[in-house]
PDB file of N, CA and C in Angstrom:
ATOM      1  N   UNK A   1     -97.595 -41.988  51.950  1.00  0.00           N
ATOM      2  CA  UNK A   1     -98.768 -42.148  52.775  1.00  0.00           C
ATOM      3  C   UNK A   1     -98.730 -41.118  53.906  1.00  0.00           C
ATOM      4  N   UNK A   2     -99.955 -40.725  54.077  1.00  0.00           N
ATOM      5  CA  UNK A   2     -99.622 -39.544  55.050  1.00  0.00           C
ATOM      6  C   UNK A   2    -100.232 -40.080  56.350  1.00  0.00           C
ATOM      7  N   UNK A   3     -99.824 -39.690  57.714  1.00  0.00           N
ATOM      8  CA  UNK A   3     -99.893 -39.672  58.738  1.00  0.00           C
ATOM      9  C   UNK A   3    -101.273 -39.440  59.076  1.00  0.00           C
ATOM     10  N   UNK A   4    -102.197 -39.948  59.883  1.00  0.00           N
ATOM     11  CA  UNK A   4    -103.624 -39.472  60.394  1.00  0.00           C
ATOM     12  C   UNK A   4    -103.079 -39.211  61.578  1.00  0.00           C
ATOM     13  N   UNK A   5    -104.278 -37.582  61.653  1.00  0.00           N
ATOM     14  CA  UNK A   5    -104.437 -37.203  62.970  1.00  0.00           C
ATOM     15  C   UNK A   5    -104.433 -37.778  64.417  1.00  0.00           C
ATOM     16  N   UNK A   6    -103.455 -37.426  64.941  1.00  0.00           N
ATOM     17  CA  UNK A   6    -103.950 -38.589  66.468  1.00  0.00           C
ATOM     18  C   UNK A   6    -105.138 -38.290  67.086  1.00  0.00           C
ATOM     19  N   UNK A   7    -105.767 -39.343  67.907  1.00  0.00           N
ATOM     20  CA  UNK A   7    -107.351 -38.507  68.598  1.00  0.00           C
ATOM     21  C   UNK A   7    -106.655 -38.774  69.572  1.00  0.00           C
ATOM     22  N   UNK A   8    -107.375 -37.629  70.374  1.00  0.00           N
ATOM     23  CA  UNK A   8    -107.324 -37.169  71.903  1.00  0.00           C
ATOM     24  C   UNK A   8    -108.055 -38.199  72.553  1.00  0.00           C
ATOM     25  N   UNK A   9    -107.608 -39.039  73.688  1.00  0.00           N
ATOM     26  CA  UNK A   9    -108.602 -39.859  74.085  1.00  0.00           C
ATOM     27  C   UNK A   9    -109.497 -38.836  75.627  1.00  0.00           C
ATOM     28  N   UNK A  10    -110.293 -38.936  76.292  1.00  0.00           N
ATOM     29  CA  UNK A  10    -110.842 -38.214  77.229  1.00  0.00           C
ATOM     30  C   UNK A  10    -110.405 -38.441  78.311  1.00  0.00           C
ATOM     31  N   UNK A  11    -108.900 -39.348  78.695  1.00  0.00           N
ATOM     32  CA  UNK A  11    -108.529 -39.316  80.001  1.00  0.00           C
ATOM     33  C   UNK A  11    -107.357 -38.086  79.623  1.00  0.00           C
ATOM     34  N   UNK A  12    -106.682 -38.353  78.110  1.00  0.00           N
ATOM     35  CA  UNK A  12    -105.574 -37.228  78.148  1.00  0.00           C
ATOM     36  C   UNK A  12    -106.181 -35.702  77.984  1.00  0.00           C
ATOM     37  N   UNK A  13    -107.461 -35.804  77.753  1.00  0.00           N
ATOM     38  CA  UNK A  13    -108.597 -34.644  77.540  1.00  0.00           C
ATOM     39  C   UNK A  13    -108.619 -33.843  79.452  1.00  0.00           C
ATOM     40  N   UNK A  14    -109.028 -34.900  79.802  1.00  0.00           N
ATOM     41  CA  UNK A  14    -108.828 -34.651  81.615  1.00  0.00           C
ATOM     42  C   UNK A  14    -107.751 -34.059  82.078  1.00  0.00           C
ATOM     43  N   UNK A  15    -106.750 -34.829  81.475  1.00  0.00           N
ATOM     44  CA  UNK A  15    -105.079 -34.369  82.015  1.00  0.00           C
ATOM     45  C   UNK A  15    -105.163 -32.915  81.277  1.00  0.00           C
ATOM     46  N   UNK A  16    -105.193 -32.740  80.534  1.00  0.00           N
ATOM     47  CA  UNK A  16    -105.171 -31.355  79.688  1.00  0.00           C
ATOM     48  C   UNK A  16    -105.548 -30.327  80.910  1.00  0.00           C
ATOM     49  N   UNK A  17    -107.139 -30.657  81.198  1.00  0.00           N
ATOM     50  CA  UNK A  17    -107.621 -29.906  82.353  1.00  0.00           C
ATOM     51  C   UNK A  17    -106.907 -29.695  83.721  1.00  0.00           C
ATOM     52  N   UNK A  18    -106.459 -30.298  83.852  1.00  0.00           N
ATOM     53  CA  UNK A  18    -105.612 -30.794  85.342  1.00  0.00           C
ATOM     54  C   UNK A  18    -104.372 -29.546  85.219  1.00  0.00           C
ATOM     55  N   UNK A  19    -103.953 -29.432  84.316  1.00  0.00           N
ATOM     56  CA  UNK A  19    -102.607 -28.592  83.925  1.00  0.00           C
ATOM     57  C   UNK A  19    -103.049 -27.114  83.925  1.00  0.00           C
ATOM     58  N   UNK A  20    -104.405 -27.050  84.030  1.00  0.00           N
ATOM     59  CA  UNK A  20    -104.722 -25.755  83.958  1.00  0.00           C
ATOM     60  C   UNK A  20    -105.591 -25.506  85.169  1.00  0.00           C
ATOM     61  N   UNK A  21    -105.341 -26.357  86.185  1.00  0.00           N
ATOM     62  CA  UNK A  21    -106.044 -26.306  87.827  1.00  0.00           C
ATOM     63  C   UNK A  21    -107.449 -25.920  87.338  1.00  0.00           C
ATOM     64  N   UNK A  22    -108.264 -27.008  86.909  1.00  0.00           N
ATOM     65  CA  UNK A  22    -109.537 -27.239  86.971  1.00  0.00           C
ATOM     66  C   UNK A  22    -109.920 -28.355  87.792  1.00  0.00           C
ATOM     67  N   UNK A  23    -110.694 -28.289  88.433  1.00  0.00           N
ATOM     68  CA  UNK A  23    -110.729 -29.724  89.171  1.00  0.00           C
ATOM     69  C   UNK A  23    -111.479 -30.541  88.605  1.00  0.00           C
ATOM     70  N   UNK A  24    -111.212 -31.695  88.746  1.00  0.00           N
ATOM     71  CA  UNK A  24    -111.905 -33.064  88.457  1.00  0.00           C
ATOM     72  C   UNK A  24    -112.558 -33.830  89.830  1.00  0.00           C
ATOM     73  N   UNK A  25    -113.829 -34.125  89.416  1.00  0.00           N
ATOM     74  CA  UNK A  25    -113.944 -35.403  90.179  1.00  0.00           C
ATOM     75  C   UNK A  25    -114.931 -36.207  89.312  1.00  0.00           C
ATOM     76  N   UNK A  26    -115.017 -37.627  89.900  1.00  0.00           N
ATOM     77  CA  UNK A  26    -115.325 -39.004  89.032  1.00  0.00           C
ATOM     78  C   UNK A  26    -117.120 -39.124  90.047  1.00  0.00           C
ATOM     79  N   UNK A  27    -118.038 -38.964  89.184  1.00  0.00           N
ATOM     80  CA  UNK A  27    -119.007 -39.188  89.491  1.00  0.00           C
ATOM     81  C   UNK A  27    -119.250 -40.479  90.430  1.00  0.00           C
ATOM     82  N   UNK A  28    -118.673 -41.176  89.976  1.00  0.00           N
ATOM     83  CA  UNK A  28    -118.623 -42.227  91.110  1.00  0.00           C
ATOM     84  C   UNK A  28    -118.471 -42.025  92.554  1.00  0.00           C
ATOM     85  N   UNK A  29    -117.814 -40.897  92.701  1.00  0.00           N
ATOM     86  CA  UNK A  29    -117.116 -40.560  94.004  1.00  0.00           C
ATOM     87  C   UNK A  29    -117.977 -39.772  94.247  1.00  0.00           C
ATOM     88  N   UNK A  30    -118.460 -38.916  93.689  1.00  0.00           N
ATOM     89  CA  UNK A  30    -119.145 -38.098  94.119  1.00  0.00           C
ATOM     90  C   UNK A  30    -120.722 -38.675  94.600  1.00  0.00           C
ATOM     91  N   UNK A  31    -121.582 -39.780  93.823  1.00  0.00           N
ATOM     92  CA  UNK A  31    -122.785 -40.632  93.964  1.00  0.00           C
ATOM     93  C   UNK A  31    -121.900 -41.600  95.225  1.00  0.00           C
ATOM     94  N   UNK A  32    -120.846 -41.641  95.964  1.00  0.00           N
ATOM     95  CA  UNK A  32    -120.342 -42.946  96.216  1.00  0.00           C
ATOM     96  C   UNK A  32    -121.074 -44.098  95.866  1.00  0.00           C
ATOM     97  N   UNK A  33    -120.502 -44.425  94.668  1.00  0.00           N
ATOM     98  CA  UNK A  33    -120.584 -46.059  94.219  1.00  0.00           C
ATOM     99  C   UNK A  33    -122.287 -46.035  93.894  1.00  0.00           C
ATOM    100  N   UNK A  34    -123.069 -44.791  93.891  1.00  0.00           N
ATOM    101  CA  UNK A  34    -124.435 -45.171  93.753  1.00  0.00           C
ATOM    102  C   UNK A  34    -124.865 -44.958  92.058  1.00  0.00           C
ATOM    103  N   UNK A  35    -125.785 -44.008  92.173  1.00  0.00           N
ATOM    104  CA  UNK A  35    -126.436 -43.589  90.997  1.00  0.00           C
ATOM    105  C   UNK A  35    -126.969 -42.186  91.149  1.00  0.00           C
ATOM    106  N   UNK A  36    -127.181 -41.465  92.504  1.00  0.00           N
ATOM    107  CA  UNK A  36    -127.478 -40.372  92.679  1.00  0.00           C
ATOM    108  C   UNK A  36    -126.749 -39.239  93.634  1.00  0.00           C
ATOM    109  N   UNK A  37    -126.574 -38.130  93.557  1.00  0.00           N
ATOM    110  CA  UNK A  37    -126.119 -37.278  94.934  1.00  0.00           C
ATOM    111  C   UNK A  37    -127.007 -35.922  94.946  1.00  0.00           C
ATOM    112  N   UNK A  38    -126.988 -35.406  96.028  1.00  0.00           N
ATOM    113  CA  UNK A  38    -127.216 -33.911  95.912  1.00  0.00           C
ATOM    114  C   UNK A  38    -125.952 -33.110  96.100  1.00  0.00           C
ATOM    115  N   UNK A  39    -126.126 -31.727  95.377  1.00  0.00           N
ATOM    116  CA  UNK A  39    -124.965 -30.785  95.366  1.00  0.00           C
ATOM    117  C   UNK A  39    -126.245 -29.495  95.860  1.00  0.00           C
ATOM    118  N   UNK A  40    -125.239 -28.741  96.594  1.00  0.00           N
ATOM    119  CA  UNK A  40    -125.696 -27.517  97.033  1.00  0.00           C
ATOM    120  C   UNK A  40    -125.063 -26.411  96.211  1.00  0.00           C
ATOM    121  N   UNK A  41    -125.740 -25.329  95.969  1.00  0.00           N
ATOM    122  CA  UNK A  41    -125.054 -24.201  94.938  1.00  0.00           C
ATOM    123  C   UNK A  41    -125.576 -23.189  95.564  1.00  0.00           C
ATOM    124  N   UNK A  42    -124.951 -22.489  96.542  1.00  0.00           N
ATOM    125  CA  UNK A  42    -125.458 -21.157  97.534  1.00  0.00           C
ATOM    126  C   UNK A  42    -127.453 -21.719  98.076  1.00  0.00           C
ATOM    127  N   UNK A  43    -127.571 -22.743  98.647  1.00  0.00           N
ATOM    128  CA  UNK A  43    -128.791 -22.892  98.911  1.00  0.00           C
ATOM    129  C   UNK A  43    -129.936 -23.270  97.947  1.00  0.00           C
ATOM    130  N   UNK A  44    -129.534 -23.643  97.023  1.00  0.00           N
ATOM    131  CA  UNK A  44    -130.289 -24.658  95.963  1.00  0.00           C
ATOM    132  C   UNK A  44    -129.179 -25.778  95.759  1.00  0.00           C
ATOM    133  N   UNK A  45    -130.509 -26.642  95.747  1.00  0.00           N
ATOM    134  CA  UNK A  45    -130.296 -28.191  95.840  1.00  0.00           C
ATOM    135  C   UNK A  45    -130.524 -28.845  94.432  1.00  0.00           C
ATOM    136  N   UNK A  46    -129.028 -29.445  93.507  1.00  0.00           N
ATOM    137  CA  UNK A  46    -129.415 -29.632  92.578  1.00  0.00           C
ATOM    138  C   UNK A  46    -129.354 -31.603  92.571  1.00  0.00           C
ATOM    139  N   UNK A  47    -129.315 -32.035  91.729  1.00  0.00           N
ATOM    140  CA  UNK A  47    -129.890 -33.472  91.930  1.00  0.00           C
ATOM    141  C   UNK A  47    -128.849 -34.242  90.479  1.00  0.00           C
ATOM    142  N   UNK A  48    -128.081 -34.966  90.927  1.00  0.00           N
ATOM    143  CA  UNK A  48    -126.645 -35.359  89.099  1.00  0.00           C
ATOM    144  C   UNK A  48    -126.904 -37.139  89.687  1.00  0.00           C
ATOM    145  N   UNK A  49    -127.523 -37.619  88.267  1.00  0.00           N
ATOM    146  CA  UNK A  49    -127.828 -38.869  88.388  1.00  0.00           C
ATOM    147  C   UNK A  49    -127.167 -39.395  87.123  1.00  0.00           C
ATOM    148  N   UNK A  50    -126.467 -40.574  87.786  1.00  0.00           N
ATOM    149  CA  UNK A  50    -125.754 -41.607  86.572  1.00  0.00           C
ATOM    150  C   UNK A  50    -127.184 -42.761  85.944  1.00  0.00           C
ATOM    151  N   UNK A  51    -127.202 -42.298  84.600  1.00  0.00           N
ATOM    152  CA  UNK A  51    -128.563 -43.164  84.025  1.00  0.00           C
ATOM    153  C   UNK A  51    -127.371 -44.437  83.691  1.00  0.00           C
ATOM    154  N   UNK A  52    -128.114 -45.312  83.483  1.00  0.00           N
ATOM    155  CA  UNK A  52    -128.459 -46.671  83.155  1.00  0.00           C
ATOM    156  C   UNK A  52    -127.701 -47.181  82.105  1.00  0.00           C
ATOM    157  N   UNK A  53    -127.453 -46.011  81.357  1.00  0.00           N
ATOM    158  CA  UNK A  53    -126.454 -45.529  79.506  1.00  0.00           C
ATOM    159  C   UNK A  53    -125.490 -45.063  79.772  1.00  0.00           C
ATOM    160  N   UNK A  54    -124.842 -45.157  81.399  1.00  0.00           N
ATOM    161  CA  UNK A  54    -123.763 -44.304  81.757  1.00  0.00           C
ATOM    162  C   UNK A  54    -123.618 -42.519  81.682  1.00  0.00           C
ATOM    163  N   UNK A  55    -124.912 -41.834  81.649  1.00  0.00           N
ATOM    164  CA  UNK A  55    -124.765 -40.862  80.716  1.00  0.00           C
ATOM    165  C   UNK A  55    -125.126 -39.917  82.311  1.00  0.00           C
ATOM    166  N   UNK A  56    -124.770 -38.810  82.590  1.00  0.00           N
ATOM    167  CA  UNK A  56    -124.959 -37.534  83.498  1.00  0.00           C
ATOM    168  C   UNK A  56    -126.392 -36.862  83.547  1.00  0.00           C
ATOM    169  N   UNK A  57    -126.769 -36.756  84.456  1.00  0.00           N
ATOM    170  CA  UNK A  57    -128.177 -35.860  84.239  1.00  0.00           C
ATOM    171  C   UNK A  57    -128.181 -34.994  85.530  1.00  0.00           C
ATOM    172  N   UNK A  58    -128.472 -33.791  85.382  1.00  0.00           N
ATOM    173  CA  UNK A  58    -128.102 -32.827  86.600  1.00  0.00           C
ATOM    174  C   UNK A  58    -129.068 -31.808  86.402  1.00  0.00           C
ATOM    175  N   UNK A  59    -130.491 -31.930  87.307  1.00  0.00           N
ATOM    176  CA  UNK A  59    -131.525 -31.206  87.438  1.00  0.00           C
ATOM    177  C   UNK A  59    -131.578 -30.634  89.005  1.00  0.00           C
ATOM    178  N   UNK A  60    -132.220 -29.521  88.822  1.00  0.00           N
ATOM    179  CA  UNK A  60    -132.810 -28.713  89.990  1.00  0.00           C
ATOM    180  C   UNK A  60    -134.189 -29.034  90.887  1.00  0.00           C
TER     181      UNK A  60
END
């Protein structure tokens, strides 16, 4: 019987990143505890909203 592939789960996916000084941060932190934040990018204002499906949305 042969061995199946292990899956990568997306926190050891994260750690992967971490080892290669990418930064992380947890949307949560960033909305504190909400559903919305603004981010600035040299003087545009972009807009990263946690929907309802848990899912990222990041418009200008």
């Amino acid at each position: 019987m042969r061995d199946q592939p292990r899956r990568v789960t997306p926190l050891e996916q994260c750690k992967a990143h971490a080892a290669r000084s990418i930064p992380m941060h947890r949307a949560q932190s960033l909305t504190q505890d909400g559903t919305t934040a603004h981010i600035d990018l040299d003087g545009q204002i972009y807009t990263l909203r946690i929907t309802r499906a848990g899912k990222l949305i990041l418009t200008k």
